[in-house]
Protein backbone atom coordinates (compact mmCIF):
# COMPACT_ATOMS: atom_id res chain seq x y z
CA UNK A 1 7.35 -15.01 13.19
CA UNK A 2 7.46 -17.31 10.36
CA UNK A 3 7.30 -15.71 6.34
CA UNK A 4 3.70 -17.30 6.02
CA UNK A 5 3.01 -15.88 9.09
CA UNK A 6 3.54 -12.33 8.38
CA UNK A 7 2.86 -12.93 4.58
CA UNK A 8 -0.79 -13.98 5.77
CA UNK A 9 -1.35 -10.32 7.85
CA UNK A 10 0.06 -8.34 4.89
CA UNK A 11 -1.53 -9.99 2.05
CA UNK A 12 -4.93 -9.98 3.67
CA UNK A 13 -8.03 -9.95 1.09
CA UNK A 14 -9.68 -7.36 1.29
CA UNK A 15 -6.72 -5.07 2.81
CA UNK A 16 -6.85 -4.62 6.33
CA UNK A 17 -4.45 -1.99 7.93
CA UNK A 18 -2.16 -3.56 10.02
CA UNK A 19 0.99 -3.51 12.55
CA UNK A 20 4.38 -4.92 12.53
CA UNK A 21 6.51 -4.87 16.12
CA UNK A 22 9.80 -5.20 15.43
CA UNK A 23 12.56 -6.47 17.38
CA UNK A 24 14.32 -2.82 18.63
CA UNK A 25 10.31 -1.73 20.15
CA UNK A 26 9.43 -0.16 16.76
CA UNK A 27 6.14 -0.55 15.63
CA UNK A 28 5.45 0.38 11.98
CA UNK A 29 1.25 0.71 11.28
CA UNK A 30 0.62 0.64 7.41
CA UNK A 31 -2.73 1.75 6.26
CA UNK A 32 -2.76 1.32 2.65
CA UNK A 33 -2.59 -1.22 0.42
CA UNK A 34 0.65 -2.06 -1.91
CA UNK A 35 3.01 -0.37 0.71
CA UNK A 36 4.76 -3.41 1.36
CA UNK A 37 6.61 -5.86 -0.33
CA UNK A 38 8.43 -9.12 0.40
CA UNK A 39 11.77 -10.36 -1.78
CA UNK A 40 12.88 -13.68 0.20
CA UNK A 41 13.50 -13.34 3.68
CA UNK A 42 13.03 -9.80 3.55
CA UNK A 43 10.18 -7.11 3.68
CA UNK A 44 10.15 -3.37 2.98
CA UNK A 45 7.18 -1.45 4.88
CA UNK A 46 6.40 1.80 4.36
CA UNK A 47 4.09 2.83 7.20
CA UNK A 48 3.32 5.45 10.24
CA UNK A 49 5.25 4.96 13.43
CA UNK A 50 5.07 7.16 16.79
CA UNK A 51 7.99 8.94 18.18
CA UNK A 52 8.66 9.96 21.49
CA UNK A 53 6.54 12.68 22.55
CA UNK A 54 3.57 11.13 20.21
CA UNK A 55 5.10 12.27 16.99
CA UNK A 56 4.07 10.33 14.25
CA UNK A 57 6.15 10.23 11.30
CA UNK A 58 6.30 8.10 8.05
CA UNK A 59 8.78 5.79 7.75
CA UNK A 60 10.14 3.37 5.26
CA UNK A 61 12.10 0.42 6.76
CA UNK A 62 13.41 -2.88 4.69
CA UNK A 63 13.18 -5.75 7.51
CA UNK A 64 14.80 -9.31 7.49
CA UNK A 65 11.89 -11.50 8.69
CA UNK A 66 13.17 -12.44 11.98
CA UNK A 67 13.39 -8.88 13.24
CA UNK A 68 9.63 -9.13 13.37
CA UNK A 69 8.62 -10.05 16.50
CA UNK A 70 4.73 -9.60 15.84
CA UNK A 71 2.28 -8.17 12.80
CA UNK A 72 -1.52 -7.93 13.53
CA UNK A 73 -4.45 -6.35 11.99
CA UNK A 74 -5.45 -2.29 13.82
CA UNK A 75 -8.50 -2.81 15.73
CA UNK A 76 -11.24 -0.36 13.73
CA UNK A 77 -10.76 2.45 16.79
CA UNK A 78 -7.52 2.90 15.62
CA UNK A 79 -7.90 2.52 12.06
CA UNK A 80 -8.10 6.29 10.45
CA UNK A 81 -8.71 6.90 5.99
């Protein structure tokens, strides 16, 4: 995905929670506002993501750009406050 492309997703106005898939099968869901942040060609997320066994942990992962392979809004069944 291109910057604009994932800039577009995580800048949303208003703030929609939203996935990233990244290139290793990870996929990071951040819920909040402000918990990202881009400097160049690189993004830091800090968001949920699902361990085996349906553990779900929070993470905080700082991501060149082309290891995202995919970032889309959470459909509002998944989306939680």
């Amino acid at each position: 995905m291109s910057v604009e492309e994932v800039q577009k997703i995580v800048h949303h106005e208003p703030f929609r929670p939203y996935r990233v898939v990244l290139d290793d099968g990870e996929q990071l869901v951040v819920r909040k506002a402000r918990k990202s942040h881009f400097s160049g060609d690189v993004v830091s997320l800090l968001g949920e993501s699902q361990k085996k066994g349906g553990v779900t942990v929070t993470r905080f992962r700082i991501v060149p750009i082309e290891k995202i392979m995919k970032a889309e809004h959470v459909a509002a069944q998944e989306r939680r406050s």
